[in-house]
N, C-alpha and C. Protein backbone atom coordinates (compact mmCIF):
# COMPACT_ATOMS: atom_id res chain seq x y z
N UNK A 1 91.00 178.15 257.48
CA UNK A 1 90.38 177.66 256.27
C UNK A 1 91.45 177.09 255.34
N UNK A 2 91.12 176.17 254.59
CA UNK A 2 92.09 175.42 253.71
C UNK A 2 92.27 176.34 252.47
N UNK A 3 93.24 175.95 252.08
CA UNK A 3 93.65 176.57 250.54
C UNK A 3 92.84 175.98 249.28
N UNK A 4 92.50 174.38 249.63
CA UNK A 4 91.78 173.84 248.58
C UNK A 4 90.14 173.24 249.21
N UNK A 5 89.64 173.14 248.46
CA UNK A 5 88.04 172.49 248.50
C UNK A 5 88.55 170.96 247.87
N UNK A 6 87.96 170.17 248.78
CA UNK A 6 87.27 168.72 248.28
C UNK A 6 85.65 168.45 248.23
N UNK A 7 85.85 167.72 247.56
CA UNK A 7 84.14 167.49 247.28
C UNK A 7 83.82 166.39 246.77
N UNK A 8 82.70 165.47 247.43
CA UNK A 8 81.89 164.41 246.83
C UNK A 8 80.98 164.91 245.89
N UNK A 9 80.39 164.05 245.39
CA UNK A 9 79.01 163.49 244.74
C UNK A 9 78.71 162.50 245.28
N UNK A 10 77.45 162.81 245.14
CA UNK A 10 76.25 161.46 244.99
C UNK A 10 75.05 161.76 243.74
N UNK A 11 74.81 160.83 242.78
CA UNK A 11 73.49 160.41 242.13
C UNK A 11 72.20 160.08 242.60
N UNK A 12 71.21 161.26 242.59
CA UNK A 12 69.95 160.84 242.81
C UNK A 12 69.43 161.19 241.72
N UNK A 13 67.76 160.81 242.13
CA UNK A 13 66.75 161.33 241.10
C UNK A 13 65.52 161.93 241.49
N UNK A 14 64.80 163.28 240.52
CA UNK A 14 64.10 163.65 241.54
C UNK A 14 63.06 163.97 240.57
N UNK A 15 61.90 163.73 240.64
CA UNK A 15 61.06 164.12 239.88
C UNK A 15 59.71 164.76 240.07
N UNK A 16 58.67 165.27 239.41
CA UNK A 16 57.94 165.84 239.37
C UNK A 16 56.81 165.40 238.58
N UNK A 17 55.67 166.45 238.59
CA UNK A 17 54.26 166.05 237.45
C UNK A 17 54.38 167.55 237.18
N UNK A 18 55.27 168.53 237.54
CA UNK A 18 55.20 169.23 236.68
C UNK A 18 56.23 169.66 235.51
N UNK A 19 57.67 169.53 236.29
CA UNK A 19 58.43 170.10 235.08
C UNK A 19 59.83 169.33 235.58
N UNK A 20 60.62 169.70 234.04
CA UNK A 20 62.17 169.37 234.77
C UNK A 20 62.89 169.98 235.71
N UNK A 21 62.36 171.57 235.37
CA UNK A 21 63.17 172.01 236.50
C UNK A 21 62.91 171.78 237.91
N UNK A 22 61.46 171.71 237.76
CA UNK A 22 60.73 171.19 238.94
C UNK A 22 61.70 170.29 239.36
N UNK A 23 61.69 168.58 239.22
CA UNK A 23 62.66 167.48 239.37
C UNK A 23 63.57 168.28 239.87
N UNK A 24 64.86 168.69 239.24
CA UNK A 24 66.17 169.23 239.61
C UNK A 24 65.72 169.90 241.18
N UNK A 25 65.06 170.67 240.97
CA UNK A 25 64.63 171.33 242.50
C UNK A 25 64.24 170.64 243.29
N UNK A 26 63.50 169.68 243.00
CA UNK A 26 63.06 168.73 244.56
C UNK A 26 64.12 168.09 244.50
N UNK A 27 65.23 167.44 244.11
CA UNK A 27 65.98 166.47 244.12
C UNK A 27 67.11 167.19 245.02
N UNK A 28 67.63 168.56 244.95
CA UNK A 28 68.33 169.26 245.52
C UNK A 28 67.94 169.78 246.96
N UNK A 29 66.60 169.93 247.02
CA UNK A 29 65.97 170.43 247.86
C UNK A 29 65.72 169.30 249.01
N UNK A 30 65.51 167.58 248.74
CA UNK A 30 65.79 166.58 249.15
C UNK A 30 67.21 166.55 249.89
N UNK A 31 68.10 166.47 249.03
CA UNK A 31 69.58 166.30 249.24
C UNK A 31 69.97 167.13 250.57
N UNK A 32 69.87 168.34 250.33
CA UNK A 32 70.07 169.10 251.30
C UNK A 32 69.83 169.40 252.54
N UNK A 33 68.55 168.32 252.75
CA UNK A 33 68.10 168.38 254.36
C UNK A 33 68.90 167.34 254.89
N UNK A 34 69.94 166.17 254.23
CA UNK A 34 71.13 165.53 254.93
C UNK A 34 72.27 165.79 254.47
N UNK A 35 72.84 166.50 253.42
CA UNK A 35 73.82 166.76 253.14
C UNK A 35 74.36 168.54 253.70
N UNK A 36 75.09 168.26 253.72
CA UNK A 36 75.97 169.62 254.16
C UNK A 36 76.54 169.98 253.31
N UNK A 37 77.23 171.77 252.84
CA UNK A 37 77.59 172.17 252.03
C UNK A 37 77.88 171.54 250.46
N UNK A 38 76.27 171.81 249.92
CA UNK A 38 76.15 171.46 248.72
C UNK A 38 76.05 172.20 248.18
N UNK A 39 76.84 172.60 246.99
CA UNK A 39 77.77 173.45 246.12
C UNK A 39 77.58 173.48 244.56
N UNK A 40 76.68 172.50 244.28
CA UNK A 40 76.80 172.35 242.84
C UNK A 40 75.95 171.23 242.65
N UNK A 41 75.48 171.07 240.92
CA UNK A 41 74.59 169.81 240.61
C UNK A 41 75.14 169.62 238.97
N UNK A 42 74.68 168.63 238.51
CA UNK A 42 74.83 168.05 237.04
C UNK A 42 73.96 167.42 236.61
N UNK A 43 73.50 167.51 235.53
CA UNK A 43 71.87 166.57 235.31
C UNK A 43 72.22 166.01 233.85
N UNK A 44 72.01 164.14 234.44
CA UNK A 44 72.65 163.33 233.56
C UNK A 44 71.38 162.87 232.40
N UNK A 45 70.34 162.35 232.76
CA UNK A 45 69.32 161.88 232.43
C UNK A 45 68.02 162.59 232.58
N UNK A 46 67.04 162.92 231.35
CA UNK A 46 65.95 163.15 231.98
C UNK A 46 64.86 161.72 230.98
N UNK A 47 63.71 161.75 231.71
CA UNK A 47 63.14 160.93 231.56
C UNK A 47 61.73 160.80 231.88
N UNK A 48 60.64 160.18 231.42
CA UNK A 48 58.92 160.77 232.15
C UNK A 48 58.45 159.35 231.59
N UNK A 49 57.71 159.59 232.23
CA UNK A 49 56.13 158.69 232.32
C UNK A 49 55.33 158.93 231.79
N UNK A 50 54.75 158.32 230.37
CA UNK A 50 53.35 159.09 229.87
C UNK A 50 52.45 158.22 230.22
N UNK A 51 51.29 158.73 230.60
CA UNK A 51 49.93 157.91 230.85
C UNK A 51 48.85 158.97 230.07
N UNK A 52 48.13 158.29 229.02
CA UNK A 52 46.90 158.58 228.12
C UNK A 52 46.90 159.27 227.59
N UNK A 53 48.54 159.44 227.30
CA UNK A 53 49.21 160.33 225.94
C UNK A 53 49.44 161.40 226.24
N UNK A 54 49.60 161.47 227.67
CA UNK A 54 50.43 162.92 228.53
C UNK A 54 51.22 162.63 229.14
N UNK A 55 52.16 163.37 229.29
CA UNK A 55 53.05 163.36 230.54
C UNK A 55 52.58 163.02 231.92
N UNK A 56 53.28 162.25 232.20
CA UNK A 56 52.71 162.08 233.90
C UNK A 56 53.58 162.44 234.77
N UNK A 57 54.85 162.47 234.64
CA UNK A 57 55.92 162.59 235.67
C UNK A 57 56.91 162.58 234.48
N UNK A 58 57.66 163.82 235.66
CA UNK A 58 59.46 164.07 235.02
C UNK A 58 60.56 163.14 235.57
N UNK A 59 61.06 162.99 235.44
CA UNK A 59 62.30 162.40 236.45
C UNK A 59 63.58 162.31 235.56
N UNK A 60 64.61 163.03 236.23
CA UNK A 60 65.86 163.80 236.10
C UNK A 60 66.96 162.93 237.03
N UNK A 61 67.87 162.66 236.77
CA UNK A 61 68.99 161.89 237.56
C UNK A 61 70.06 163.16 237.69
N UNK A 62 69.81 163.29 238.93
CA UNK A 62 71.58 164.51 239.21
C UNK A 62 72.26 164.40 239.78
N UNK A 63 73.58 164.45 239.83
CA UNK A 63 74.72 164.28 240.43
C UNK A 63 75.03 165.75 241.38
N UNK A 64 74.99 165.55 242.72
CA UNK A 64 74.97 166.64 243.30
C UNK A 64 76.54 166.66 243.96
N UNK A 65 77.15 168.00 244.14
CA UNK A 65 78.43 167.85 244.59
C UNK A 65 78.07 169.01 246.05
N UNK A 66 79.21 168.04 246.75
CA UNK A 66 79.15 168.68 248.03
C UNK A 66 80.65 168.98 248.62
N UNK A 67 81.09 169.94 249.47
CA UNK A 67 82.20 170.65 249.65
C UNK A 67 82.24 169.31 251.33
N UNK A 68 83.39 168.45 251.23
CA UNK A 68 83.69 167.83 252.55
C UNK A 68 83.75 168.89 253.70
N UNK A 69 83.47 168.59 254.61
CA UNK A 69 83.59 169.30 256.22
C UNK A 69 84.96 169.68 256.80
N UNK A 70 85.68 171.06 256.82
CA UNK A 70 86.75 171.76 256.85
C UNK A 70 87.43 171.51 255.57
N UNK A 71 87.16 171.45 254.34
CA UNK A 71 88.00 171.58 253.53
C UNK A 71 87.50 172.34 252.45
């Protein structure tokens, strides 16, 4: 095992009709069925959709960080 960790990001967005945290969770929960050792998130933007003076959708932009492969 290495002494240090490297790690990417990538920016997605993930949203919901029910909540923000909701968003954050599908967006991670997305990520993770192609990414490998993902380690961490950051949430830059949130943002929604109102239709007929409700909320319709959340949508959250997160920067997810992932640990590179042997390091």
């Amino acid at each position: 095992m290495s002494d240090h960790h490297t790690y990417k990001k990538i920016e997605i967005v993930g949203s919901s009709r029910n909540s923000v945290d909701e968003a954050i969770r599908n967006a991670i929960a997305e990520a993770s069925k192609t990414l490998e050792n993902v380690e961490w998130f950051e949430v830059g933007e949130i943002r929604g959709h109102v239709q007929d003076g409700q909320v319709a959708h959340f949508q959250v932009t997160v920067k997810i960080g992932f640990r590179l492969k042997n390091s």
